[in-house]
PDB file of N, CA and C in Angstrom:
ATOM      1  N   UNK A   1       0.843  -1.181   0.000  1.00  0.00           N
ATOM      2  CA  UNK A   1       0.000   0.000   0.000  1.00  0.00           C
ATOM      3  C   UNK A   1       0.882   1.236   0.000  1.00  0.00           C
ATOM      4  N   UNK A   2       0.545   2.268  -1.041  1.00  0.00           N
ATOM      5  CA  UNK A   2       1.184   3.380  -0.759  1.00  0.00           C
ATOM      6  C   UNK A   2       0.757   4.215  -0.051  1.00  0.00           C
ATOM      7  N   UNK A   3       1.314   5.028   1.056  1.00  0.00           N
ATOM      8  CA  UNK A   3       0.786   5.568   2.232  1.00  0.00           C
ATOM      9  C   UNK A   3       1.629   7.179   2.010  1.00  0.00           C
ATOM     10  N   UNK A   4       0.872   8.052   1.897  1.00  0.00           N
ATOM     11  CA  UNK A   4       1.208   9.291   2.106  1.00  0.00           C
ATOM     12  C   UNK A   4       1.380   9.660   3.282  1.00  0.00           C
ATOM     13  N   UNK A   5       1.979  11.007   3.502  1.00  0.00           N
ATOM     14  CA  UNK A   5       1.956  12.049   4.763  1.00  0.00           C
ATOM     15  C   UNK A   5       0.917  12.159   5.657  1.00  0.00           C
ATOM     16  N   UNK A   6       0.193  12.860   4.698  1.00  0.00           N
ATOM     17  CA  UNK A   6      -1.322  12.877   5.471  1.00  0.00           C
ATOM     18  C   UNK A   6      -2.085  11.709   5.942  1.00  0.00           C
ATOM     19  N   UNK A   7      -2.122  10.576   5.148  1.00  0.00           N
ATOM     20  CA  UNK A   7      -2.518   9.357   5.632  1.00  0.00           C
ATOM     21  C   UNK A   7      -1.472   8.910   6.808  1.00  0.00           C
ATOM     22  N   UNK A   8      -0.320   8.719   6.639  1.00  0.00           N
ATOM     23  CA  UNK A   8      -0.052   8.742   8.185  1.00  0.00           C
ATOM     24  C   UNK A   8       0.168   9.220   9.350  1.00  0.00           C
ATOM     25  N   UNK A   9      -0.123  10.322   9.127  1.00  0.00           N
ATOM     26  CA  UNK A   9      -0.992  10.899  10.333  1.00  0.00           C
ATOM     27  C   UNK A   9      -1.753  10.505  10.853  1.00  0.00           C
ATOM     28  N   UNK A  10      -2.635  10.169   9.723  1.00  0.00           N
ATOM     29  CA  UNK A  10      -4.368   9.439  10.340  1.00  0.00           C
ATOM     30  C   UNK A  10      -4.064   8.394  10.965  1.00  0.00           C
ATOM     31  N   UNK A  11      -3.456   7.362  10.473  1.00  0.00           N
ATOM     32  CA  UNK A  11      -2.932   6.166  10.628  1.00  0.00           C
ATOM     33  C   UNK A  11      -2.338   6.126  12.121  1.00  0.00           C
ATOM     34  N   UNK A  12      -1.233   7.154  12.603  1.00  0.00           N
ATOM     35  CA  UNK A  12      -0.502   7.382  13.455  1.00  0.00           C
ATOM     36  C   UNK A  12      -2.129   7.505  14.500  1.00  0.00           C
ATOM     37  N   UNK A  13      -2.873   8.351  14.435  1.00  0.00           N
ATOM     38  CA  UNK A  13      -3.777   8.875  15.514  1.00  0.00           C
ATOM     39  C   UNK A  13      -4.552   7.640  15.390  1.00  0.00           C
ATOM     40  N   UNK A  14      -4.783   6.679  14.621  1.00  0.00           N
ATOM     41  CA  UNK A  14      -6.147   6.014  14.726  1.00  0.00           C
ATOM     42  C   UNK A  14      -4.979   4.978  16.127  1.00  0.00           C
ATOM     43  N   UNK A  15      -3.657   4.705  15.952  1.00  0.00           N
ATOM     44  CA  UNK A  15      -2.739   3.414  16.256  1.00  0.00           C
ATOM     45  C   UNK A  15      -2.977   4.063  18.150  1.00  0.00           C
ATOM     46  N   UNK A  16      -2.841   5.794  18.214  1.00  0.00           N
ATOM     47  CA  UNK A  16      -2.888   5.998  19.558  1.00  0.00           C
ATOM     48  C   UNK A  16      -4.046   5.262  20.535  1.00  0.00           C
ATOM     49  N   UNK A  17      -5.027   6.424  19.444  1.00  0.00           N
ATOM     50  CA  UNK A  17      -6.808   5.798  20.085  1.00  0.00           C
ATOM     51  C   UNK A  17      -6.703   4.242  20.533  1.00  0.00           C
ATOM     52  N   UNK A  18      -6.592   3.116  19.622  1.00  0.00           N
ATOM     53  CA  UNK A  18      -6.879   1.990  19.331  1.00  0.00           C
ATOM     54  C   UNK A  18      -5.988   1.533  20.635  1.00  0.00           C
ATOM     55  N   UNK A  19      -4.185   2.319  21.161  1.00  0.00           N
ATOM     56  CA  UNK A  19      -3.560   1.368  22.007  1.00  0.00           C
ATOM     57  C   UNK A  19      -4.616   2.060  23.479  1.00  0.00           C
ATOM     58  N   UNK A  20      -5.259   2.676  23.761  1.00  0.00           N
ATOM     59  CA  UNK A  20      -5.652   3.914  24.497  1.00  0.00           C
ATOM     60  C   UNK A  20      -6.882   3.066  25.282  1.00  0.00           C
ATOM     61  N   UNK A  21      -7.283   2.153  23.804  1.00  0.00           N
ATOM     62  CA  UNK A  21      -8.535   1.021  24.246  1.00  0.00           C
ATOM     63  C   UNK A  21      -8.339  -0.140  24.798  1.00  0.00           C
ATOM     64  N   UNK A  22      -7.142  -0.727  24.448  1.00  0.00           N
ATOM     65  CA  UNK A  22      -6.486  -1.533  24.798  1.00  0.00           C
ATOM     66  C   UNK A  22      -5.685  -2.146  26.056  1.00  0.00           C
ATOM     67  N   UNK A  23      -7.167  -2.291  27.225  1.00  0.00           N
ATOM     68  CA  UNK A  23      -6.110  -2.737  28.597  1.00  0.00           C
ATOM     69  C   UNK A  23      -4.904  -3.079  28.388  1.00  0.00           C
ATOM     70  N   UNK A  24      -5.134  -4.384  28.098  1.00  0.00           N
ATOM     71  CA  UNK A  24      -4.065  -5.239  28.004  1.00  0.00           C
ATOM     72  C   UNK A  24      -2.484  -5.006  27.490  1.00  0.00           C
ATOM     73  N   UNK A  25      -2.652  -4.349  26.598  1.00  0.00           N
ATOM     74  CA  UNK A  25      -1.107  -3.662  25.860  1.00  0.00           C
ATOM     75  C   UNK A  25      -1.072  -2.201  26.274  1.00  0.00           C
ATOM     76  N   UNK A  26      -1.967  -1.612  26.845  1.00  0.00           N
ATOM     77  CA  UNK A  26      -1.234   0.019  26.949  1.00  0.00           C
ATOM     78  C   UNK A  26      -0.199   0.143  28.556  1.00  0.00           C
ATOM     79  N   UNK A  27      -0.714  -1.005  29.357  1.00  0.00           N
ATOM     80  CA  UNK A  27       0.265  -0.866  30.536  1.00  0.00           C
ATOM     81  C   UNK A  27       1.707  -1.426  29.891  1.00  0.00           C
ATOM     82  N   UNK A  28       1.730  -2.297  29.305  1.00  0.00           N
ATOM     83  CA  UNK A  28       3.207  -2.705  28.694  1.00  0.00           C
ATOM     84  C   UNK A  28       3.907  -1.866  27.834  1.00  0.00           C
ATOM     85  N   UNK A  29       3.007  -0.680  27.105  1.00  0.00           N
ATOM     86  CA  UNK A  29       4.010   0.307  26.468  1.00  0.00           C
ATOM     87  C   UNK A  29       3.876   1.552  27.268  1.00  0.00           C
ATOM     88  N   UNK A  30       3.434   1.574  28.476  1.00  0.00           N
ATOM     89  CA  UNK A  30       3.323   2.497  29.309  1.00  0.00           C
ATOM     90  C   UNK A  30       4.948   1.736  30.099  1.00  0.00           C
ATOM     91  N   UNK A  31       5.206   0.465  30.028  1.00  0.00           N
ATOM     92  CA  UNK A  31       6.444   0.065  31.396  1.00  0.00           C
ATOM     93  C   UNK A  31       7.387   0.209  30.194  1.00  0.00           C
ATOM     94  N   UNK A  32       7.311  -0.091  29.109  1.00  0.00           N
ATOM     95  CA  UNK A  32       8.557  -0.535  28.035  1.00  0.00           C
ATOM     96  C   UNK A  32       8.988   0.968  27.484  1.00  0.00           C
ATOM     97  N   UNK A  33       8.206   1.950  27.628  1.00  0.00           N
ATOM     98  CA  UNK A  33       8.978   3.330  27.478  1.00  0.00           C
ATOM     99  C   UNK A  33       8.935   4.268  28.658  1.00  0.00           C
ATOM    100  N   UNK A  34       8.274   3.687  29.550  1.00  0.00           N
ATOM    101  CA  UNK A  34       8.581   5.068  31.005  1.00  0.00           C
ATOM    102  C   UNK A  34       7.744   6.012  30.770  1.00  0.00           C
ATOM    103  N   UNK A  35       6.368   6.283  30.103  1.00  0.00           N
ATOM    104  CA  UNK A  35       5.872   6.921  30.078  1.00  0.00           C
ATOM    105  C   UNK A  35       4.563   7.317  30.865  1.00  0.00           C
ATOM    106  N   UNK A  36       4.135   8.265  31.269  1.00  0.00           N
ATOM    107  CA  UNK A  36       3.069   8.074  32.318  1.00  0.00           C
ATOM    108  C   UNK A  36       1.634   8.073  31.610  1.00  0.00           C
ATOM    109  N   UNK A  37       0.945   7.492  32.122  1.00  0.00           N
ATOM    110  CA  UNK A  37      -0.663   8.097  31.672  1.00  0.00           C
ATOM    111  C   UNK A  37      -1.242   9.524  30.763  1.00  0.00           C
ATOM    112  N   UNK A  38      -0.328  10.423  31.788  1.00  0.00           N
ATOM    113  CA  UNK A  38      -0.111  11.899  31.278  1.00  0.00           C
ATOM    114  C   UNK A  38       0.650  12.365  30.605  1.00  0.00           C
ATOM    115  N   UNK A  39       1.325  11.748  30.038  1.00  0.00           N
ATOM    116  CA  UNK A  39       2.283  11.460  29.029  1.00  0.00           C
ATOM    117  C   UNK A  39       1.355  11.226  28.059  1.00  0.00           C
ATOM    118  N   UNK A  40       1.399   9.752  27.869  1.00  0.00           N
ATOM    119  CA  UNK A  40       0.212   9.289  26.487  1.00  0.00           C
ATOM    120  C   UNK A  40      -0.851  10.736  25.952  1.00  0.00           C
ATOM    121  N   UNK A  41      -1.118  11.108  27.603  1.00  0.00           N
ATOM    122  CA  UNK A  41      -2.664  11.524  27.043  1.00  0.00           C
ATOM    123  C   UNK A  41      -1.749  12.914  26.444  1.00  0.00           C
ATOM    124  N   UNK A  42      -0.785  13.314  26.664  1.00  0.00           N
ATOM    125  CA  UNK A  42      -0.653  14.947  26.660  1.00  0.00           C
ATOM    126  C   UNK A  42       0.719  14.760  24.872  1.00  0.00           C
ATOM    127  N   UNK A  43       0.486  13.401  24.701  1.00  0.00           N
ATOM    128  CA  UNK A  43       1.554  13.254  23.394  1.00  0.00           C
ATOM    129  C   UNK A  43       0.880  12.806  22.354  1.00  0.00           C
ATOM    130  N   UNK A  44      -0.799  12.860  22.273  1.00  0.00           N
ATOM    131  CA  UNK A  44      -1.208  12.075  21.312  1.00  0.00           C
ATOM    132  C   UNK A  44      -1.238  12.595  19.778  1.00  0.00           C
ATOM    133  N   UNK A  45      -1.137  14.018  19.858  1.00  0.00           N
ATOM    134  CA  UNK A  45      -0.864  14.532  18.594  1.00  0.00           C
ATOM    135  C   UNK A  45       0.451  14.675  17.726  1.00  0.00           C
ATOM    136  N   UNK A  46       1.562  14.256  18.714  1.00  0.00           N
ATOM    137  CA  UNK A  46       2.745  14.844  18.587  1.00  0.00           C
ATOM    138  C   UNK A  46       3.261  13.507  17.693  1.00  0.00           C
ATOM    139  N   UNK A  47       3.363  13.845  16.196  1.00  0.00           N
ATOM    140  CA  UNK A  47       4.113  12.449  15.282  1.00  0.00           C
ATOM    141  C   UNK A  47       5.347  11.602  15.940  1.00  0.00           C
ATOM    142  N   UNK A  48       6.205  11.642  16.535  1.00  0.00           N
ATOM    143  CA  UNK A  48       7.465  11.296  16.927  1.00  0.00           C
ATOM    144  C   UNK A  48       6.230   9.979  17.755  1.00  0.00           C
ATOM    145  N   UNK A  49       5.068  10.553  18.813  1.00  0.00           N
ATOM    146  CA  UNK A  49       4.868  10.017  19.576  1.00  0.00           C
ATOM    147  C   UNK A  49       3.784   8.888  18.764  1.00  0.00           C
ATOM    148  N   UNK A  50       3.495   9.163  18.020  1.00  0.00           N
ATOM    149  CA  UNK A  50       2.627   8.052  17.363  1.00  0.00           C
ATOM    150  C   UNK A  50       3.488   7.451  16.373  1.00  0.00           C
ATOM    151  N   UNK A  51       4.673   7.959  15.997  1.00  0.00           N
ATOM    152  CA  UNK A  51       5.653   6.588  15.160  1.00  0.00           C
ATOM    153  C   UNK A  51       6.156   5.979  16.450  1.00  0.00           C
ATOM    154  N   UNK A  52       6.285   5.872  17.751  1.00  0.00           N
ATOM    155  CA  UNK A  52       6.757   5.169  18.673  1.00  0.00           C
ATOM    156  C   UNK A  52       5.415   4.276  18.792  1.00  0.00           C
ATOM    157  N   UNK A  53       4.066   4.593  18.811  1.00  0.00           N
ATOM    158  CA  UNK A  53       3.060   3.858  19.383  1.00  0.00           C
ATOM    159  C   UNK A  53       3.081   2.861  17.683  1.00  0.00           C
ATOM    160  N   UNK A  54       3.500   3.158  16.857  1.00  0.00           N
ATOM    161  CA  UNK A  54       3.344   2.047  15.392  1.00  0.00           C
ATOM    162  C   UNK A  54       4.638   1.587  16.187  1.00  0.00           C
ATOM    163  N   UNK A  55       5.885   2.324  16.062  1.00  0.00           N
ATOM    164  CA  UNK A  55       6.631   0.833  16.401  1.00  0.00           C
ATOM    165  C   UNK A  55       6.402  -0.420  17.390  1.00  0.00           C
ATOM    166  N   UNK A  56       5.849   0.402  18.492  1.00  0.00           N
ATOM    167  CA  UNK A  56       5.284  -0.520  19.637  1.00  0.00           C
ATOM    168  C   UNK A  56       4.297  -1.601  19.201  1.00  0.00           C
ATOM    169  N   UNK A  57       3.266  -1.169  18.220  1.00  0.00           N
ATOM    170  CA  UNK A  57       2.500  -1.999  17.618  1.00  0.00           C
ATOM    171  C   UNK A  57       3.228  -3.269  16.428  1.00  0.00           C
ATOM    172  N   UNK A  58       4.082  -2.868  15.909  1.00  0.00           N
ATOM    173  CA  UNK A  58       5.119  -3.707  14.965  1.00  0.00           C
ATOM    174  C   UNK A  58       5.733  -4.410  15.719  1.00  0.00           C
ATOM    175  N   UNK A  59       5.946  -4.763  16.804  1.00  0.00           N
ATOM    176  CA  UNK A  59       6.603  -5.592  17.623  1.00  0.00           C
ATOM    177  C   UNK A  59       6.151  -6.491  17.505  1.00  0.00           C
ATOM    178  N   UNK A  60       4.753  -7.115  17.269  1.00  0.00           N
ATOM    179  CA  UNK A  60       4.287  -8.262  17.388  1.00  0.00           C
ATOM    180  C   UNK A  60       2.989  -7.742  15.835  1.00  0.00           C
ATOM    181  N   UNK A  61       3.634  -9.214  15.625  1.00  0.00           N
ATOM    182  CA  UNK A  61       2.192  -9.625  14.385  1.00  0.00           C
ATOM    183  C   UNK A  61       1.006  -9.816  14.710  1.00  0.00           C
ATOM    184  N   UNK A  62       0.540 -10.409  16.003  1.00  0.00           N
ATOM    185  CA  UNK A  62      -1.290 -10.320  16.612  1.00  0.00           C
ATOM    186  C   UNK A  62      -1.554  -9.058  17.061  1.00  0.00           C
ATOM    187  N   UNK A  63      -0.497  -8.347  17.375  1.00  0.00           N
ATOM    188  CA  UNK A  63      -1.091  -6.579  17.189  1.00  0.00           C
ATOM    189  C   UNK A  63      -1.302  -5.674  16.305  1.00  0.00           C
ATOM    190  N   UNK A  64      -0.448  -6.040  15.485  1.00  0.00           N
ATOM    191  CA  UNK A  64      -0.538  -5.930  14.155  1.00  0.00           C
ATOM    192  C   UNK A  64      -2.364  -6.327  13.191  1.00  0.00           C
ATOM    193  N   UNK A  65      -2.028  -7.194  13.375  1.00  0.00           N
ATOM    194  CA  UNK A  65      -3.602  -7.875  12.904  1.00  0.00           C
ATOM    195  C   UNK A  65      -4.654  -7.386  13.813  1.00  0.00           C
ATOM    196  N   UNK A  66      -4.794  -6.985  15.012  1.00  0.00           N
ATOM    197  CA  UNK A  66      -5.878  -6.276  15.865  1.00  0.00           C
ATOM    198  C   UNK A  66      -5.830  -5.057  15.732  1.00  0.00           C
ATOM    199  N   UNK A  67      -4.670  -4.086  15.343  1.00  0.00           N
ATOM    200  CA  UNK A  67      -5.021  -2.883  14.942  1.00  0.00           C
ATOM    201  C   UNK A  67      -5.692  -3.026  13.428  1.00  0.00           C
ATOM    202  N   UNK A  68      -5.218  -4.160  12.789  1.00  0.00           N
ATOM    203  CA  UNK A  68      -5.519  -3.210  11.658  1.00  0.00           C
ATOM    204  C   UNK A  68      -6.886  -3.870  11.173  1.00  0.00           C
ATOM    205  N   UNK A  69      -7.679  -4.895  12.139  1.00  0.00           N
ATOM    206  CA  UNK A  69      -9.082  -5.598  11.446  1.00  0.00           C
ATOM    207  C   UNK A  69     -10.238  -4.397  12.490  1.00  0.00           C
ATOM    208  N   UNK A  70      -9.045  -3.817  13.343  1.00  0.00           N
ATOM    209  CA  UNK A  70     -10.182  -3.056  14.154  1.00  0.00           C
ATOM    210  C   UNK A  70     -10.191  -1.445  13.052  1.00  0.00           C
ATOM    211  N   UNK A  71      -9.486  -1.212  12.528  1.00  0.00           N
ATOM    212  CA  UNK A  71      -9.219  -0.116  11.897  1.00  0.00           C
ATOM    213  C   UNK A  71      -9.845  -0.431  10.273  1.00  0.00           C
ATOM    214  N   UNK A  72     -10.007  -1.858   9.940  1.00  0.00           N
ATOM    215  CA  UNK A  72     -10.336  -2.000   8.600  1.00  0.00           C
ATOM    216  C   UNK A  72      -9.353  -1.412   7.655  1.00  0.00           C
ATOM    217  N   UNK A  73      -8.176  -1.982   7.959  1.00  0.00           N
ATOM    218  CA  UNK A  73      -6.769  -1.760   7.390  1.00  0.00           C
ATOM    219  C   UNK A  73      -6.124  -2.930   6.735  1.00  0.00           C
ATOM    220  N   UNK A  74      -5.314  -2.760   5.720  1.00  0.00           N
ATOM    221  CA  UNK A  74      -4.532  -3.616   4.775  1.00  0.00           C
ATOM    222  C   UNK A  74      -3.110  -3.908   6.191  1.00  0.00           C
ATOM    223  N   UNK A  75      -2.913  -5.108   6.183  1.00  0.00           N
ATOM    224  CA  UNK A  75      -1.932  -5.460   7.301  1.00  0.00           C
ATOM    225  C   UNK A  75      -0.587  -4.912   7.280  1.00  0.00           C
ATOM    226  N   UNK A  76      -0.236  -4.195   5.729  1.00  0.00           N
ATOM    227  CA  UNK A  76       1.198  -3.674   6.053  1.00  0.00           C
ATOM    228  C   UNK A  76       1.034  -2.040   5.976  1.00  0.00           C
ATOM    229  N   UNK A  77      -0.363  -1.723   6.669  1.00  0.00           N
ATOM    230  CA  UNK A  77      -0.417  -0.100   6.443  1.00  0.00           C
ATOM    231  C   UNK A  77       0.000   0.864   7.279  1.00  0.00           C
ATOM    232  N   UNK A  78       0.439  -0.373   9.134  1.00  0.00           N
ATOM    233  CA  UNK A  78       1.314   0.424   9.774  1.00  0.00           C
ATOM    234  C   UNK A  78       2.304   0.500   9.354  1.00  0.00           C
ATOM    235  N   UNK A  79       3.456  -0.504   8.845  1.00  0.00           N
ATOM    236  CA  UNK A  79       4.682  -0.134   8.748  1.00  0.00           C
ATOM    237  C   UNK A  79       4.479   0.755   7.473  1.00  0.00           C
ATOM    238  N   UNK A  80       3.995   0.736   6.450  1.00  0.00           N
ATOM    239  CA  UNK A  80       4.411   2.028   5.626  1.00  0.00           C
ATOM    240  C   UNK A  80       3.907   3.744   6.140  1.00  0.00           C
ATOM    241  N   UNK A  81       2.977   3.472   6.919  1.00  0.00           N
ATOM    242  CA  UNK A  81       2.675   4.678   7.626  1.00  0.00           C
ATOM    243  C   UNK A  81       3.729   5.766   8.336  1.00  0.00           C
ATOM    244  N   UNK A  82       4.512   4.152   9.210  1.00  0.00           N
ATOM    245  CA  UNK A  82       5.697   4.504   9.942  1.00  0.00           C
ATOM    246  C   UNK A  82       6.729   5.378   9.453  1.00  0.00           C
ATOM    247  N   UNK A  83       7.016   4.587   8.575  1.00  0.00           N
ATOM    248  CA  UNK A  83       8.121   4.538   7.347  1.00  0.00           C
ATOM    249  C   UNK A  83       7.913   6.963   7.187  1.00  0.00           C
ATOM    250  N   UNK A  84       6.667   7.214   7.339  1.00  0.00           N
ATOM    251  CA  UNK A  84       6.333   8.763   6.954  1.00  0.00           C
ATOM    252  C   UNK A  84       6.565   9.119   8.212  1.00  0.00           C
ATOM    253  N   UNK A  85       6.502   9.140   9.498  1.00  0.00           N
ATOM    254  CA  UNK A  85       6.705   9.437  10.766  1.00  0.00           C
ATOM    255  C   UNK A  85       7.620   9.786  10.791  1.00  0.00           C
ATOM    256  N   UNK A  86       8.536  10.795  12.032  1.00  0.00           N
ATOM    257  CA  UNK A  86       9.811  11.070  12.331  1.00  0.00           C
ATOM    258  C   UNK A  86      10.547   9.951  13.089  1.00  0.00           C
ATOM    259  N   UNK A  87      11.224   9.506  12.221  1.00  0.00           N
ATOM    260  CA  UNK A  87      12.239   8.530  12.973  1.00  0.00           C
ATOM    261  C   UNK A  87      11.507   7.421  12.419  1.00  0.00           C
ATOM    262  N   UNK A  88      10.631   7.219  11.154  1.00  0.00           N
ATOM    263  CA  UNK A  88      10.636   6.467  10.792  1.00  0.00           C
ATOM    264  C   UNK A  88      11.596   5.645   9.397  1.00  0.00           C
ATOM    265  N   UNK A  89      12.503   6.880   9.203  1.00  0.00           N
ATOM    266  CA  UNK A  89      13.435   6.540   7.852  1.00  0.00           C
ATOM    267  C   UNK A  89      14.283   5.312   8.325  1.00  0.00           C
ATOM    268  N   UNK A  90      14.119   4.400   6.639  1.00  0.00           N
ATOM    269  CA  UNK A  90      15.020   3.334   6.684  1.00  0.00           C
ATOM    270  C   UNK A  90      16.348   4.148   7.388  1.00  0.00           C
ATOM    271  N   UNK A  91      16.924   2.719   8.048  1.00  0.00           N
ATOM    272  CA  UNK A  91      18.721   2.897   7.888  1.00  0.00           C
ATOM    273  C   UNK A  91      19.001   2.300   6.999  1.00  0.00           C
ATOM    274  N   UNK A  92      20.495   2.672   6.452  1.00  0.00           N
ATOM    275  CA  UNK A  92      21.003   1.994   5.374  1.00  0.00           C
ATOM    276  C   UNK A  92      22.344   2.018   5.933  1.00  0.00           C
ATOM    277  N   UNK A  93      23.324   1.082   5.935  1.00  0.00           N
ATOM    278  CA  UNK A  93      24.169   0.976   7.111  1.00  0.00           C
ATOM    279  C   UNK A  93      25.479   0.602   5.881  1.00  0.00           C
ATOM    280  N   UNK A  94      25.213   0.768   4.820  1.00  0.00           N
ATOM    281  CA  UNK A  94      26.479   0.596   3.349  1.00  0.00           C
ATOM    282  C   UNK A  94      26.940   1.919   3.351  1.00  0.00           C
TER     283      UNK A  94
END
Protein backbone atom coordinates (compact mmCIF):
# COMPACT_ATOMS: atom_id res chain seq x y z
CA UNK A 1 0.00 0.00 0.00
CA UNK A 2 1.18 3.38 -0.76
CA UNK A 3 0.79 5.57 2.23
CA UNK A 4 1.21 9.29 2.11
CA UNK A 5 1.96 12.05 4.76
CA UNK A 6 -1.32 12.88 5.47
CA UNK A 7 -2.52 9.36 5.63
CA UNK A 8 -0.05 8.74 8.19
CA UNK A 9 -0.99 10.90 10.33
CA UNK A 10 -4.37 9.44 10.34
CA UNK A 11 -2.93 6.17 10.63
CA UNK A 12 -0.50 7.38 13.46
CA UNK A 13 -3.78 8.88 15.51
CA UNK A 14 -6.15 6.01 14.73
CA UNK A 15 -2.74 3.41 16.26
CA UNK A 16 -2.89 6.00 19.56
CA UNK A 17 -6.81 5.80 20.09
CA UNK A 18 -6.88 1.99 19.33
CA UNK A 19 -3.56 1.37 22.01
CA UNK A 20 -5.65 3.91 24.50
CA UNK A 21 -8.54 1.02 24.25
CA UNK A 22 -6.49 -1.53 24.80
CA UNK A 23 -6.11 -2.74 28.60
CA UNK A 24 -4.06 -5.24 28.00
CA UNK A 25 -1.11 -3.66 25.86
CA UNK A 26 -1.23 0.02 26.95
CA UNK A 27 0.27 -0.87 30.54
CA UNK A 28 3.21 -2.71 28.69
CA UNK A 29 4.01 0.31 26.47
CA UNK A 30 3.32 2.50 29.31
CA UNK A 31 6.44 0.06 31.40
CA UNK A 32 8.56 -0.53 28.04
CA UNK A 33 8.98 3.33 27.48
CA UNK A 34 8.58 5.07 31.01
CA UNK A 35 5.87 6.92 30.08
CA UNK A 36 3.07 8.07 32.32
CA UNK A 37 -0.66 8.10 31.67
CA UNK A 38 -0.11 11.90 31.28
CA UNK A 39 2.28 11.46 29.03
CA UNK A 40 0.21 9.29 26.49
CA UNK A 41 -2.66 11.52 27.04
CA UNK A 42 -0.65 14.95 26.66
CA UNK A 43 1.55 13.25 23.39
CA UNK A 44 -1.21 12.08 21.31
CA UNK A 45 -0.86 14.53 18.59
CA UNK A 46 2.74 14.84 18.59
CA UNK A 47 4.11 12.45 15.28
CA UNK A 48 7.47 11.30 16.93
CA UNK A 49 4.87 10.02 19.58
CA UNK A 50 2.63 8.05 17.36
CA UNK A 51 5.65 6.59 15.16
CA UNK A 52 6.76 5.17 18.67
CA UNK A 53 3.06 3.86 19.38
CA UNK A 54 3.34 2.05 15.39
CA UNK A 55 6.63 0.83 16.40
CA UNK A 56 5.28 -0.52 19.64
CA UNK A 57 2.50 -2.00 17.62
CA UNK A 58 5.12 -3.71 14.97
CA UNK A 59 6.60 -5.59 17.62
CA UNK A 60 4.29 -8.26 17.39
CA UNK A 61 2.19 -9.63 14.39
CA UNK A 62 -1.29 -10.32 16.61
CA UNK A 63 -1.09 -6.58 17.19
CA UNK A 64 -0.54 -5.93 14.16
CA UNK A 65 -3.60 -7.87 12.90
CA UNK A 66 -5.88 -6.28 15.86
CA UNK A 67 -5.02 -2.88 14.94
CA UNK A 68 -5.52 -3.21 11.66
CA UNK A 69 -9.08 -5.60 11.45
CA UNK A 70 -10.18 -3.06 14.15
CA UNK A 71 -9.22 -0.12 11.90
CA UNK A 72 -10.34 -2.00 8.60
CA UNK A 73 -6.77 -1.76 7.39
CA UNK A 74 -4.53 -3.62 4.77
CA UNK A 75 -1.93 -5.46 7.30
CA UNK A 76 1.20 -3.67 6.05
CA UNK A 77 -0.42 -0.10 6.44
CA UNK A 78 1.31 0.42 9.77
CA UNK A 79 4.68 -0.13 8.75
CA UNK A 80 4.41 2.03 5.63
CA UNK A 81 2.67 4.68 7.63
CA UNK A 82 5.70 4.50 9.94
CA UNK A 83 8.12 4.54 7.35
CA UNK A 84 6.33 8.76 6.95
CA UNK A 85 6.71 9.44 10.77
CA UNK A 86 9.81 11.07 12.33
CA UNK A 87 12.24 8.53 12.97
CA UNK A 88 10.64 6.47 10.79
CA UNK A 89 13.43 6.54 7.85
CA UNK A 90 15.02 3.33 6.68
CA UNK A 91 18.72 2.90 7.89
CA UNK A 92 21.00 1.99 5.37
CA UNK A 93 24.17 0.98 7.11
CA UNK A 94 26.48 0.60 3.35
Amino acid sequence: MVVSRKLADVVGLQAVAWLAGQDDLLGVFLGATGASEQDFRSALEDPAFQGAVLDFILMDDAWVSRFCDAQDLPYDTPRAARAHLPGGEEVHWT
